[in-house]
Protein backbone atom coordinates (compact mmCIF):
# COMPACT_ATOMS: atom_id res chain seq x y z
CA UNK A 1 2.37 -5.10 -5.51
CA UNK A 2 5.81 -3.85 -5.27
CA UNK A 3 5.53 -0.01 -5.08
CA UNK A 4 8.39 2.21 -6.75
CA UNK A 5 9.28 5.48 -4.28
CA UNK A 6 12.70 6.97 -3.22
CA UNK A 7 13.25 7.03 0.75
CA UNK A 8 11.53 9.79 2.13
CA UNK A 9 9.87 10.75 5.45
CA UNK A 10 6.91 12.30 3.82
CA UNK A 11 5.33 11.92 0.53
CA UNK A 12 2.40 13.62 -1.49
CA UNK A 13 -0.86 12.56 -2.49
CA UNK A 14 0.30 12.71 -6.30
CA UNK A 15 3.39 10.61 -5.82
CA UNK A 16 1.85 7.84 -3.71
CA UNK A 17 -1.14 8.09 -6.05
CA UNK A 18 1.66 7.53 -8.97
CA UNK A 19 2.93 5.01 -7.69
CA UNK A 20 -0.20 2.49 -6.77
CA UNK A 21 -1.81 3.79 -10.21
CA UNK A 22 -4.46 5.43 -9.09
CA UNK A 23 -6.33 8.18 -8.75
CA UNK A 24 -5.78 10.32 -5.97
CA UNK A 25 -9.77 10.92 -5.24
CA UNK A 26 -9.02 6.75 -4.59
CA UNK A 27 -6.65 7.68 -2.12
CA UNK A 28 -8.76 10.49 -0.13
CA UNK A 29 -11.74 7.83 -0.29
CA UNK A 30 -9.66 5.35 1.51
CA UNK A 31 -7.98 7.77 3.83
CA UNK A 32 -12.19 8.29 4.73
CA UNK A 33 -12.89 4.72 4.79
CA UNK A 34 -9.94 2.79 6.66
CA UNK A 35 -9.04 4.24 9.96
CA UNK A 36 -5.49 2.46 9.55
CA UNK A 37 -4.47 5.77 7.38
CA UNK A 38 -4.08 8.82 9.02
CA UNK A 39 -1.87 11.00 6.76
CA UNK A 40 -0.12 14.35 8.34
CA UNK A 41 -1.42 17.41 7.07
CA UNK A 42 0.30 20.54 6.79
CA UNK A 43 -0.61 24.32 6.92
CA UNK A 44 -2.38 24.21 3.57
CA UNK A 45 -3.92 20.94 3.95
CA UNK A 46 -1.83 18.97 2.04
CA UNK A 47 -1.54 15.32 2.69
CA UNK A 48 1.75 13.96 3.59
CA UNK A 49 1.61 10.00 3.88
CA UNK A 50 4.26 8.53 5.79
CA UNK A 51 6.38 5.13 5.49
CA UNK A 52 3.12 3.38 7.76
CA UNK A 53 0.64 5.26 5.89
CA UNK A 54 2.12 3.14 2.73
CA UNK A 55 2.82 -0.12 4.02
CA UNK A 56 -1.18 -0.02 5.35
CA UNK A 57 -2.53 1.54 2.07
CA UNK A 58 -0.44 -1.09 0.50
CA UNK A 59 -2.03 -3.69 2.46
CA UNK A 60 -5.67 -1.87 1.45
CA UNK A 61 -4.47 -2.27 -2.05
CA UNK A 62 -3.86 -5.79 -1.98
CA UNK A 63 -6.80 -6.74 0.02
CA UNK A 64 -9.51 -4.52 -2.53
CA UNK A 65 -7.75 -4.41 -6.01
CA UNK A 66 -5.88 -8.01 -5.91
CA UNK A 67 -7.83 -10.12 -3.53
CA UNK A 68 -11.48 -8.80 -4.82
CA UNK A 69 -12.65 -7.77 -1.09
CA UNK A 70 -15.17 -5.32 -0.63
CA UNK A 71 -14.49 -2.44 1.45
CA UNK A 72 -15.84 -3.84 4.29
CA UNK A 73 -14.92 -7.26 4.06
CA UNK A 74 -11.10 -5.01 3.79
CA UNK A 75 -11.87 -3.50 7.32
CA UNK A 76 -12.85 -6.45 9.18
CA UNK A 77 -10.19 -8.03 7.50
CA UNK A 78 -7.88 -5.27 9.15
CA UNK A 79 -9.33 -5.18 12.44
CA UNK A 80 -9.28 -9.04 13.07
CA UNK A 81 -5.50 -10.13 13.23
CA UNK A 82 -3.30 -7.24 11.57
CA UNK A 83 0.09 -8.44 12.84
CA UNK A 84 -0.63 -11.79 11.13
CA UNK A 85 -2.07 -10.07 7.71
CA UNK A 86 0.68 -8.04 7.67
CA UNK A 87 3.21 -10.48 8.30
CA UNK A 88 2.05 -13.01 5.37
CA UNK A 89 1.89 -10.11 3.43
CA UNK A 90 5.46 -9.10 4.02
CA UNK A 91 6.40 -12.80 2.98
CA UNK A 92 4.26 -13.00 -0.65
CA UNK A 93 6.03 -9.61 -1.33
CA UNK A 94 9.56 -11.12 -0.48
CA UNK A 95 8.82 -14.23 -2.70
CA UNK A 96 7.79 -11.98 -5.33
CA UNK A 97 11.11 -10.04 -5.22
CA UNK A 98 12.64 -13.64 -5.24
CA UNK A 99 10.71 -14.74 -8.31
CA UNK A 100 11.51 -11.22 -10.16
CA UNK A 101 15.12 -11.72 -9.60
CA UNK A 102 15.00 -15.68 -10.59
CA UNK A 103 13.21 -14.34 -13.74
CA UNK A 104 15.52 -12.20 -14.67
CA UNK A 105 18.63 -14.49 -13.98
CA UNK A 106 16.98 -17.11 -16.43
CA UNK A 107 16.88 -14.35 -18.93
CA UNK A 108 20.56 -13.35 -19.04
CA UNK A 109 21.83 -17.02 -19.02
């Protein structure tokens, strides 16, 4: 899933919400269930996710919603080789972008 934000340090619940398509009670479930997200908080309590905060809930994304884990099938998931689940993830989003861009090249010809 290729999310759709402009370059930012920070970045509310609402947006990031926006752009996965979810609800934002989804969001502050996670944020309790995955110890991976740790969003900032500021004087009101706002949540402020960072770049890392959405390349892991990204990652939680794919695993629950596209891959049909459970949530704890997710963690251990998470836990047992992150650098390598990360890195494969990387690579299907790449080839996505590739395939997007392929598409759309065979449509203008």
């Amino acid at each position: 899933m290729q999310i759709d934000l402009p370059e930012k340090r920070y970045y509310r619940i609402g947006e990031v919400a926006k752009a996965f398509d979810v609800n934002t009670s989804l969001i502050r479930f996670w944020e309790n269930e995955f110890d991976v997200l740790k969003p900032k908080k500021n004087k009101k309590g706002n949540r402020l996710f960072t770049q890392e905060d959405l390349k892991n809930l990204q990652m939680i994304y794919f695993l629950v919603k596209e891959k049909g884990f459970t949530l704890e099938g997710a963690k251990k998931k998470l836990k047992e080789n992150p650098g390598s689940l990360y890195a494969k993830h990387d690579l299907i989003l790449r080839l996505e972008e590739i395939k997007n861009e392929l598409i759309q090249i065979k449509n203008e010809l």
